[in-house]
PDB file of N, CA and C in Angstrom:
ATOM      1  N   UNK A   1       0.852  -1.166   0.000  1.00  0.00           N
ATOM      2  CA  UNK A   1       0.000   0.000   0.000  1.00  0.00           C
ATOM      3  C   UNK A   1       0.903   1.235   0.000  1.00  0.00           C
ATOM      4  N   UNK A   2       0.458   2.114  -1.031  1.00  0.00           N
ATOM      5  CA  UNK A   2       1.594   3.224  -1.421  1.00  0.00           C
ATOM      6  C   UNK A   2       1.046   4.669   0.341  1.00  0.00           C
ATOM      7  N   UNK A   3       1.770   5.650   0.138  1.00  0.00           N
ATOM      8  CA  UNK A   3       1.557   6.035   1.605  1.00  0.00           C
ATOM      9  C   UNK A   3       0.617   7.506   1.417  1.00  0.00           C
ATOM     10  N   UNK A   4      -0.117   7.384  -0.295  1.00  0.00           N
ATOM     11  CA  UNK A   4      -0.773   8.810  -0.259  1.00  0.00           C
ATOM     12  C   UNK A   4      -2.262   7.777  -0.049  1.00  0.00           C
ATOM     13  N   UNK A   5      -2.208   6.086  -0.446  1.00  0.00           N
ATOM     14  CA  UNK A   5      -3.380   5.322   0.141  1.00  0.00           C
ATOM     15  C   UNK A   5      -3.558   5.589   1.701  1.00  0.00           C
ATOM     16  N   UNK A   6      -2.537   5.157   2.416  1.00  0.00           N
ATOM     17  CA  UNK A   6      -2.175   5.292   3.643  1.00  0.00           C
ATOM     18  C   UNK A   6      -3.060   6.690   4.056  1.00  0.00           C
ATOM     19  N   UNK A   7      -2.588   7.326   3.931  1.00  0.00           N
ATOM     20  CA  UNK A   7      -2.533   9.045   4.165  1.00  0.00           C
ATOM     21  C   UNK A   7      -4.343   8.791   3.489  1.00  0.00           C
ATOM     22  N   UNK A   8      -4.677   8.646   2.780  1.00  0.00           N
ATOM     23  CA  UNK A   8      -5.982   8.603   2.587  1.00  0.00           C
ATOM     24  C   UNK A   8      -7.100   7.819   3.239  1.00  0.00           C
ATOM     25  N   UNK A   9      -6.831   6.869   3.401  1.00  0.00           N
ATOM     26  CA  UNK A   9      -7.377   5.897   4.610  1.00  0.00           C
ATOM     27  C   UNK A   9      -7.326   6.438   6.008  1.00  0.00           C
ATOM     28  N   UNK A  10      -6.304   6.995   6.545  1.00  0.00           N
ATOM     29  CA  UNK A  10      -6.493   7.576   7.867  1.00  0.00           C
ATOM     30  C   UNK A  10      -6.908   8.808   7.790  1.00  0.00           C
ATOM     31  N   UNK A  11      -7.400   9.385   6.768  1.00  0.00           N
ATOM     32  CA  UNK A  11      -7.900  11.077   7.225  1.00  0.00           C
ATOM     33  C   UNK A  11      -9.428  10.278   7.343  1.00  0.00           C
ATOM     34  N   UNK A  12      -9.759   9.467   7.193  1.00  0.00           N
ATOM     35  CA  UNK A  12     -11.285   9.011   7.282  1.00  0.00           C
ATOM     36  C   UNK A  12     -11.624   9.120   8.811  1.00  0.00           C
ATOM     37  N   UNK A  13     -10.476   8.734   9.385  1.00  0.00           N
ATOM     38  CA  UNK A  13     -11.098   8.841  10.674  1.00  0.00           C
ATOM     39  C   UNK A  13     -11.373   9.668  11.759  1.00  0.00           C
ATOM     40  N   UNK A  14     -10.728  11.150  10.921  1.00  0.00           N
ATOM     41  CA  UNK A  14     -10.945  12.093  11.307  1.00  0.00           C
ATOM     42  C   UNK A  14     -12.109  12.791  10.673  1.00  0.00           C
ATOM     43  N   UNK A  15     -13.122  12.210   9.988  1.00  0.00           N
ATOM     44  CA  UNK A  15     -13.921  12.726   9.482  1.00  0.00           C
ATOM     45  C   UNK A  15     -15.124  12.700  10.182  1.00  0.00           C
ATOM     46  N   UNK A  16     -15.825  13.250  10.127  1.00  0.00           N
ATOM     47  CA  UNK A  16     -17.330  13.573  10.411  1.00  0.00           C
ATOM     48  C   UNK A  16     -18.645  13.004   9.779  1.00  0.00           C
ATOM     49  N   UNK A  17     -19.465  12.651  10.216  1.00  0.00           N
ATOM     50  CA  UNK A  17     -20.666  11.778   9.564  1.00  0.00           C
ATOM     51  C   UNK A  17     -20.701  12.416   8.220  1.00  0.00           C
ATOM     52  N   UNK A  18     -21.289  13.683   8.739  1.00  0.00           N
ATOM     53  CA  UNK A  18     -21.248  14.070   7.022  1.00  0.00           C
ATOM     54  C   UNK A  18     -20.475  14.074   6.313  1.00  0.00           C
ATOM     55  N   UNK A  19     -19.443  14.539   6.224  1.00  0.00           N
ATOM     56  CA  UNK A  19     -17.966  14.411   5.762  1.00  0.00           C
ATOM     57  C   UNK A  19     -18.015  12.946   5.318  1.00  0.00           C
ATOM     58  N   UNK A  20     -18.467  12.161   5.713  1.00  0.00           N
ATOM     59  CA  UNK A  20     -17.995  10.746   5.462  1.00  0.00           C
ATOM     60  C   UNK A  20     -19.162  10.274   4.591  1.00  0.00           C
ATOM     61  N   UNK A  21     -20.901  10.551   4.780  1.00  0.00           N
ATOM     62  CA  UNK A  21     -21.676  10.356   3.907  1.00  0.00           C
ATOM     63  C   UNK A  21     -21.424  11.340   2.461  1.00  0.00           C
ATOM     64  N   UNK A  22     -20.642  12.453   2.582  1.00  0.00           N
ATOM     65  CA  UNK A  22     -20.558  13.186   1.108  1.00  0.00           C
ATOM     66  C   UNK A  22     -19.707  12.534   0.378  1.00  0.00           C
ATOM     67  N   UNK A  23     -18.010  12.146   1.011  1.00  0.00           N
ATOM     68  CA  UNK A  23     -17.157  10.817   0.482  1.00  0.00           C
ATOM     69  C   UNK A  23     -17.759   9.750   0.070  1.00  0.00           C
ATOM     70  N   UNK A  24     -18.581   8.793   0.838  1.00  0.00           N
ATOM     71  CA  UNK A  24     -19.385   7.975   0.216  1.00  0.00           C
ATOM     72  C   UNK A  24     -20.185   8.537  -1.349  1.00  0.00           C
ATOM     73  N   UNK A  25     -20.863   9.560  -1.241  1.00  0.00           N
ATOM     74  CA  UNK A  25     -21.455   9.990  -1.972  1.00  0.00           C
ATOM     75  C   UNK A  25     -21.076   9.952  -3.418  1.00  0.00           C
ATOM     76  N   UNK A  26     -19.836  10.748  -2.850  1.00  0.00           N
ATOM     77  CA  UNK A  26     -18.566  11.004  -4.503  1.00  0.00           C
ATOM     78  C   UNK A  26     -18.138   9.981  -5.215  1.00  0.00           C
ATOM     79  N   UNK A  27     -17.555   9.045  -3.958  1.00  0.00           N
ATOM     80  CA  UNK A  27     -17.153   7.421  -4.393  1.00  0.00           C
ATOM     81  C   UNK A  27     -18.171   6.547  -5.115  1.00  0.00           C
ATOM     82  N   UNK A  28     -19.190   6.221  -4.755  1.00  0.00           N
ATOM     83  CA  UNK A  28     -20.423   5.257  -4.781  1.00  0.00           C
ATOM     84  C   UNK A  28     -20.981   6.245  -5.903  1.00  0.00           C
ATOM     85  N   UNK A  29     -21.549   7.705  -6.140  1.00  0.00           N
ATOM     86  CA  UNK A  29     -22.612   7.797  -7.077  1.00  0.00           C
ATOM     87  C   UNK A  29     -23.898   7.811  -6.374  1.00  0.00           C
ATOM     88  N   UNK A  30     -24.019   7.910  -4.846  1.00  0.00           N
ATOM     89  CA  UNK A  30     -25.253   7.751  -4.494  1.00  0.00           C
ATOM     90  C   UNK A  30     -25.285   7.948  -3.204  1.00  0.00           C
ATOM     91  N   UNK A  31     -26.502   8.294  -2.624  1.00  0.00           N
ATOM     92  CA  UNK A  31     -26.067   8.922  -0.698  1.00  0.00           C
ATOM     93  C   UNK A  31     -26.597   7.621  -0.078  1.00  0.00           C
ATOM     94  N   UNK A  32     -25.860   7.417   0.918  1.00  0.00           N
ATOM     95  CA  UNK A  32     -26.207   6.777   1.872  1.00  0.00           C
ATOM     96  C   UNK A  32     -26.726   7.562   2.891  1.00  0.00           C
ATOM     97  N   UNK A  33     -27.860   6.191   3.697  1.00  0.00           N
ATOM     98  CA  UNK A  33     -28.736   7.137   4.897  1.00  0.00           C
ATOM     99  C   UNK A  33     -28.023   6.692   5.920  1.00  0.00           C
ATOM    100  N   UNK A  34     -27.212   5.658   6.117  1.00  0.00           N
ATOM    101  CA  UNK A  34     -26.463   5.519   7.398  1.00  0.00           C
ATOM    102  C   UNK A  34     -25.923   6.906   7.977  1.00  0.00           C
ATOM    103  N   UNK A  35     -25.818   6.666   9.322  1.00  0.00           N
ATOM    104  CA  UNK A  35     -25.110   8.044  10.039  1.00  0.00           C
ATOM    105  C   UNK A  35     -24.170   7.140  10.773  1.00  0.00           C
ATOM    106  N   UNK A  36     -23.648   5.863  10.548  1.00  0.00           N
ATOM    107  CA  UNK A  36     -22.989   4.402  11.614  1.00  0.00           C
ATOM    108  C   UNK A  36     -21.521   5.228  10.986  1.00  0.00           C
ATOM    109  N   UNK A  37     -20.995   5.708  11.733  1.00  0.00           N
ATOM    110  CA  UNK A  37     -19.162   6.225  11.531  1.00  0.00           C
ATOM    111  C   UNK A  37     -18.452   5.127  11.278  1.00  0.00           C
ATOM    112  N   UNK A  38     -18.234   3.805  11.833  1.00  0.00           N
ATOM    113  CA  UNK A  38     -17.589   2.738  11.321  1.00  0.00           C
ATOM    114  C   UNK A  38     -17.930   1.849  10.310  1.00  0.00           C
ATOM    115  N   UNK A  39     -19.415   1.777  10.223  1.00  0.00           N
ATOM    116  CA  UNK A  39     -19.520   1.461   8.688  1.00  0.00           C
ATOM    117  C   UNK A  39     -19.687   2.573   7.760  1.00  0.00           C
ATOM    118  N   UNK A  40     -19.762   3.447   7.407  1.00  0.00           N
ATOM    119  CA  UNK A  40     -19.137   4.139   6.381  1.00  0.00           C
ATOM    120  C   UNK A  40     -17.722   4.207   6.343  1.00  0.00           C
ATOM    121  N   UNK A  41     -17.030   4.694   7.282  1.00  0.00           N
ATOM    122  CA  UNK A  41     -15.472   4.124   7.268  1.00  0.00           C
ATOM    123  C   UNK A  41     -15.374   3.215   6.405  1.00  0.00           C
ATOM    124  N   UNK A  42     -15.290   2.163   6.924  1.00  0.00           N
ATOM    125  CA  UNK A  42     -15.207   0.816   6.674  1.00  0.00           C
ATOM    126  C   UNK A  42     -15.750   0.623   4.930  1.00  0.00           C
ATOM    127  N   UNK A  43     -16.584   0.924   4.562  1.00  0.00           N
ATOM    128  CA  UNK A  43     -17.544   0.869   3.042  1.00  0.00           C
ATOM    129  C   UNK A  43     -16.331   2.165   2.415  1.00  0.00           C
ATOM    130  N   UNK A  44     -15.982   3.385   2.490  1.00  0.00           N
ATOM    131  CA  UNK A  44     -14.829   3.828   2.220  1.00  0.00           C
ATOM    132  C   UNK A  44     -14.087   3.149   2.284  1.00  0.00           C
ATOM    133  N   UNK A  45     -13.269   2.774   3.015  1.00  0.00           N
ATOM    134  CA  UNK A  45     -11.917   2.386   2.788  1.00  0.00           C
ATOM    135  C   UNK A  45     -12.159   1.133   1.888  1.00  0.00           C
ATOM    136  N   UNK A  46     -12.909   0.229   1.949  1.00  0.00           N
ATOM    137  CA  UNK A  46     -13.078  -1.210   1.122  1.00  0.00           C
ATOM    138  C   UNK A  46     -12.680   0.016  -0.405  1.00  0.00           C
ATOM    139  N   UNK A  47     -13.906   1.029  -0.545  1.00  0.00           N
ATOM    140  CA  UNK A  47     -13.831   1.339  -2.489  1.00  0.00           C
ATOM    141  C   UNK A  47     -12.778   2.109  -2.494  1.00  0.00           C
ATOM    142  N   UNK A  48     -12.316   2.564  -1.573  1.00  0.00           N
ATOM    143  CA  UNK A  48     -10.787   3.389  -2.118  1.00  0.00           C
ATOM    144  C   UNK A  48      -9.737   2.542  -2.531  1.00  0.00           C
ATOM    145  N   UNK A  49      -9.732   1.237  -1.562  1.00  0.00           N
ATOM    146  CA  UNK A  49      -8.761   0.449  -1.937  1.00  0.00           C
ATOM    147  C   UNK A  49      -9.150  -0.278  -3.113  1.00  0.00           C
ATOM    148  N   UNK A  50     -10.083  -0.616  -3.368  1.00  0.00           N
ATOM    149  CA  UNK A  50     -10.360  -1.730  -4.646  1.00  0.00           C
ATOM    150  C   UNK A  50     -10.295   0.114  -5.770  1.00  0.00           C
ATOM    151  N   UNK A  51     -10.131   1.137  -5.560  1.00  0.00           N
ATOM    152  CA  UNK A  51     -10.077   1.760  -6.873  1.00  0.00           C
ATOM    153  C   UNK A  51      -8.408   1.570  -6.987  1.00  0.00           C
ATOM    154  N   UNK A  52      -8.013   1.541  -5.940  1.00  0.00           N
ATOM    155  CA  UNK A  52      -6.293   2.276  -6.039  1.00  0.00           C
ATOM    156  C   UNK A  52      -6.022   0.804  -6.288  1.00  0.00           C
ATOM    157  N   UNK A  53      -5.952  -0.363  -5.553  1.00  0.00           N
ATOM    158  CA  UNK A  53      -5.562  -1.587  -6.074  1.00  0.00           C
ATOM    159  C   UNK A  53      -6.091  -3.089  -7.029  1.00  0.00           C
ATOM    160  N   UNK A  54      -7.199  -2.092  -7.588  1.00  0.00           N
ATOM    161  CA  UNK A  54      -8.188  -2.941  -7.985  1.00  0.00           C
ATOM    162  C   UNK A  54      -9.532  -4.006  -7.359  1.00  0.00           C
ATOM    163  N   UNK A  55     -10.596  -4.250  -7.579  1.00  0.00           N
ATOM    164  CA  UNK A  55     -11.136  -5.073  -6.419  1.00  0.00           C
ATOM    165  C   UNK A  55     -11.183  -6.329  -6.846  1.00  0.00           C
ATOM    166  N   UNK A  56     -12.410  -7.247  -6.811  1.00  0.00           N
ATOM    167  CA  UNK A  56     -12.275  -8.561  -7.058  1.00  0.00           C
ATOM    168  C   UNK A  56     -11.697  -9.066  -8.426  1.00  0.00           C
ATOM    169  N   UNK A  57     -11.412 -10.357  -8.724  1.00  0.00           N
ATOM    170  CA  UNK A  57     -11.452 -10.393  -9.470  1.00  0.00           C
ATOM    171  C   UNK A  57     -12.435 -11.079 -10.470  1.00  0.00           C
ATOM    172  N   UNK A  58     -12.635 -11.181 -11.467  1.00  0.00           N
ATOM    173  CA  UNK A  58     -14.249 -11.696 -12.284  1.00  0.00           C
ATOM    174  C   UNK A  58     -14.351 -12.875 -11.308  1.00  0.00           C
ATOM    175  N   UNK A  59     -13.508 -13.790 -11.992  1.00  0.00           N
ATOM    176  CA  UNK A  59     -13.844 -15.600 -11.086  1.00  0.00           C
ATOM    177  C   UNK A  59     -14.364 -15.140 -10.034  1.00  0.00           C
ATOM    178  N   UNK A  60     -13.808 -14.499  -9.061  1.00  0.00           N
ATOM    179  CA  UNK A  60     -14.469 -14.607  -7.678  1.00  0.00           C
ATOM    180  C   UNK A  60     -15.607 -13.665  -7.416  1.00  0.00           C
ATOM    181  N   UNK A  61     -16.089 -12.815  -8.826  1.00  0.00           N
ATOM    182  CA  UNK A  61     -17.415 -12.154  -8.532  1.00  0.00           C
ATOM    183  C   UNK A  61     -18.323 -13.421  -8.886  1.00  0.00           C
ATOM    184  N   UNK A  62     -17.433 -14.274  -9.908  1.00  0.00           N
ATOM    185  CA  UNK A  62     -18.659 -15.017 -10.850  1.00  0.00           C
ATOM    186  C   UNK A  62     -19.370 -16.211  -9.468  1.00  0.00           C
ATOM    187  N   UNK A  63     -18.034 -16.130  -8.630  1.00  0.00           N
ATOM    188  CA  UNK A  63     -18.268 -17.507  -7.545  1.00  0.00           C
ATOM    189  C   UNK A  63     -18.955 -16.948  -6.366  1.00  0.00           C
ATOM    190  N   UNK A  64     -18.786 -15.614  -6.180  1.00  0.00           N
ATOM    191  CA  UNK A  64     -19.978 -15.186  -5.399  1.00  0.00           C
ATOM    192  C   UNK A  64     -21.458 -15.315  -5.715  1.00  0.00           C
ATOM    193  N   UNK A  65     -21.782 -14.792  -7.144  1.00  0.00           N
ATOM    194  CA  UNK A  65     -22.728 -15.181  -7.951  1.00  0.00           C
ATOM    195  C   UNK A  65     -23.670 -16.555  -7.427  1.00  0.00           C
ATOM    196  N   UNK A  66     -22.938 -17.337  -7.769  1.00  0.00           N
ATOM    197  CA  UNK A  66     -23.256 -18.984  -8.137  1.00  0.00           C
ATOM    198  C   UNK A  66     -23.358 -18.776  -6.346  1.00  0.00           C
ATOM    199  N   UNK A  67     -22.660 -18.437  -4.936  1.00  0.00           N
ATOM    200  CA  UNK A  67     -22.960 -19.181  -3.629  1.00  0.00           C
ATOM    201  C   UNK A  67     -24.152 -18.406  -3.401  1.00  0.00           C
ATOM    202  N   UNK A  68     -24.139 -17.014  -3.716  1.00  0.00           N
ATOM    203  CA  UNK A  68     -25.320 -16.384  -3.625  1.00  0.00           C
ATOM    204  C   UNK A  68     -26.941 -17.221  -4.536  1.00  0.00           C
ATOM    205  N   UNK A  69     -26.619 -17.252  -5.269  1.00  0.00           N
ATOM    206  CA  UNK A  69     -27.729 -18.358  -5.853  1.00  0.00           C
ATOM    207  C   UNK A  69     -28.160 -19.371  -5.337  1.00  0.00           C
ATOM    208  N   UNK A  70     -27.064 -20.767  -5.219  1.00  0.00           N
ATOM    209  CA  UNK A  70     -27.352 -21.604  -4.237  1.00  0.00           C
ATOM    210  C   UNK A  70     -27.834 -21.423  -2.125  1.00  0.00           C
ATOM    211  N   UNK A  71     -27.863 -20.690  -2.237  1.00  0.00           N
ATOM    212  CA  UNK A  71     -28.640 -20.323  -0.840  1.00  0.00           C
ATOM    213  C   UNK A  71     -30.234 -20.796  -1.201  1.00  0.00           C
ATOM    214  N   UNK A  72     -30.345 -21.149   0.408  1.00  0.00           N
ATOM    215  CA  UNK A  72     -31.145 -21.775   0.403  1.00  0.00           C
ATOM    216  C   UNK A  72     -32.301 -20.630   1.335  1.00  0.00           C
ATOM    217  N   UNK A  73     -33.040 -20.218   0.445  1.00  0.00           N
ATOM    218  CA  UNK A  73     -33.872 -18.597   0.856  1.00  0.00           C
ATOM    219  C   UNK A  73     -34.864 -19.491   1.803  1.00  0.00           C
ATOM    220  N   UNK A  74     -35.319 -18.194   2.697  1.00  0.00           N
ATOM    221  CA  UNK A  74     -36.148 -19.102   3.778  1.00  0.00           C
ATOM    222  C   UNK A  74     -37.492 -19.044   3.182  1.00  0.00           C
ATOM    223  N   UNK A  75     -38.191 -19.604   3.710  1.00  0.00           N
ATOM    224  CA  UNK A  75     -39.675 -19.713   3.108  1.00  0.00           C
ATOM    225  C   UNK A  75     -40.513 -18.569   3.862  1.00  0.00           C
ATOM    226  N   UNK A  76     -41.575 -18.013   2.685  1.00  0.00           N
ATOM    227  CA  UNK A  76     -41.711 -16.497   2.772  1.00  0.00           C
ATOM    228  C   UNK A  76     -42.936 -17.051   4.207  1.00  0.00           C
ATOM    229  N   UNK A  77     -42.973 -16.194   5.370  1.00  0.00           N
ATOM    230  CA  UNK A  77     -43.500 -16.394   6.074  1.00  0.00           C
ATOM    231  C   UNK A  77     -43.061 -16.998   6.991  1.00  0.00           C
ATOM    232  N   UNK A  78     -42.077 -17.657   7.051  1.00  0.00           N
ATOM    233  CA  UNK A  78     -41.313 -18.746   8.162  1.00  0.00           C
ATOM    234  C   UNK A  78     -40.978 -17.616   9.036  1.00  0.00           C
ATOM    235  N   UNK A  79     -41.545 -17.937  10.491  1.00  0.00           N
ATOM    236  CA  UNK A  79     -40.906 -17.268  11.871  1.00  0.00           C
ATOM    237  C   UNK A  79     -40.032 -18.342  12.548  1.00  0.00           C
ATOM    238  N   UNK A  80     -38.623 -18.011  12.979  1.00  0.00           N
ATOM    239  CA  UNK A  80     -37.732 -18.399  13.819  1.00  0.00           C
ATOM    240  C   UNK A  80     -37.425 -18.009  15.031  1.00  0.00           C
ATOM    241  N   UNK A  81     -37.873 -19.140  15.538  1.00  0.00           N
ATOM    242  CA  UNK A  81     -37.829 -18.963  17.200  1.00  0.00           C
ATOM    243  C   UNK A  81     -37.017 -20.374  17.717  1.00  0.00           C
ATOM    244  N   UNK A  82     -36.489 -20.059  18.668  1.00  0.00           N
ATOM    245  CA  UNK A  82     -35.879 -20.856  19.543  1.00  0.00           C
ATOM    246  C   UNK A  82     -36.446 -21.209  20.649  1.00  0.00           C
ATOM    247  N   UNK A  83     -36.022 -22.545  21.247  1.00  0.00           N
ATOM    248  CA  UNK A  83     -36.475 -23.155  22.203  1.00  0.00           C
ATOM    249  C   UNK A  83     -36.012 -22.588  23.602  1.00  0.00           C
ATOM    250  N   UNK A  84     -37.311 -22.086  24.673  1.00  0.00           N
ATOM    251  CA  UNK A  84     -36.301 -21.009  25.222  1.00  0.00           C
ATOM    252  C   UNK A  84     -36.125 -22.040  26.887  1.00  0.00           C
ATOM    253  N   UNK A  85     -36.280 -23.450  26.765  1.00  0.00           N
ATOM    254  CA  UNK A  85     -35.938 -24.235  27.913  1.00  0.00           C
ATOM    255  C   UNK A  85     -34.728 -24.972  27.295  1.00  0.00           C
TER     256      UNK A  85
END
């Protein structure tokens, strides 16, 4: 990691909700309603780094794809509860 990444990654954490939803903003193309400081952090720093070092690569979007598919979706209406003895 070169050190103007560096240097870019840590001014995040001196940033401010808003400050950090307008970054999101610029990055992404779109506002987020979160006001959560560590996940926007966190959602920054992931797209800064996949711009500066690239992000996935195809195969492993294509294999996300395919595990995301094979899930096994719950059935619409199913409530989960646990046994509480």
């Amino acid at each position: 990691m070169n050190a103007l990444l560096k240097k870019e990654l840590s001014a995040l954490e001196r940033m401010t909700v808003d400050e950090l939803r307008e970054k999101h903003r610029i990055l992404f193309g779109e506002e987020n309603r979160s006001r959560h400081k560590d996940f926007l952090r966190k959602r920054i720093a992931w797209r800064i780094q996949a711009l500066a070092e690239g992000g996935l690569s195809e195969r492993a979007r294509q294999r996300a794809l395919e595990l995301a598919n094979d899930a096994d979706p719950f059935e619409p209406g199913l409530v989960l509860c646990g046994d509480a003895d």
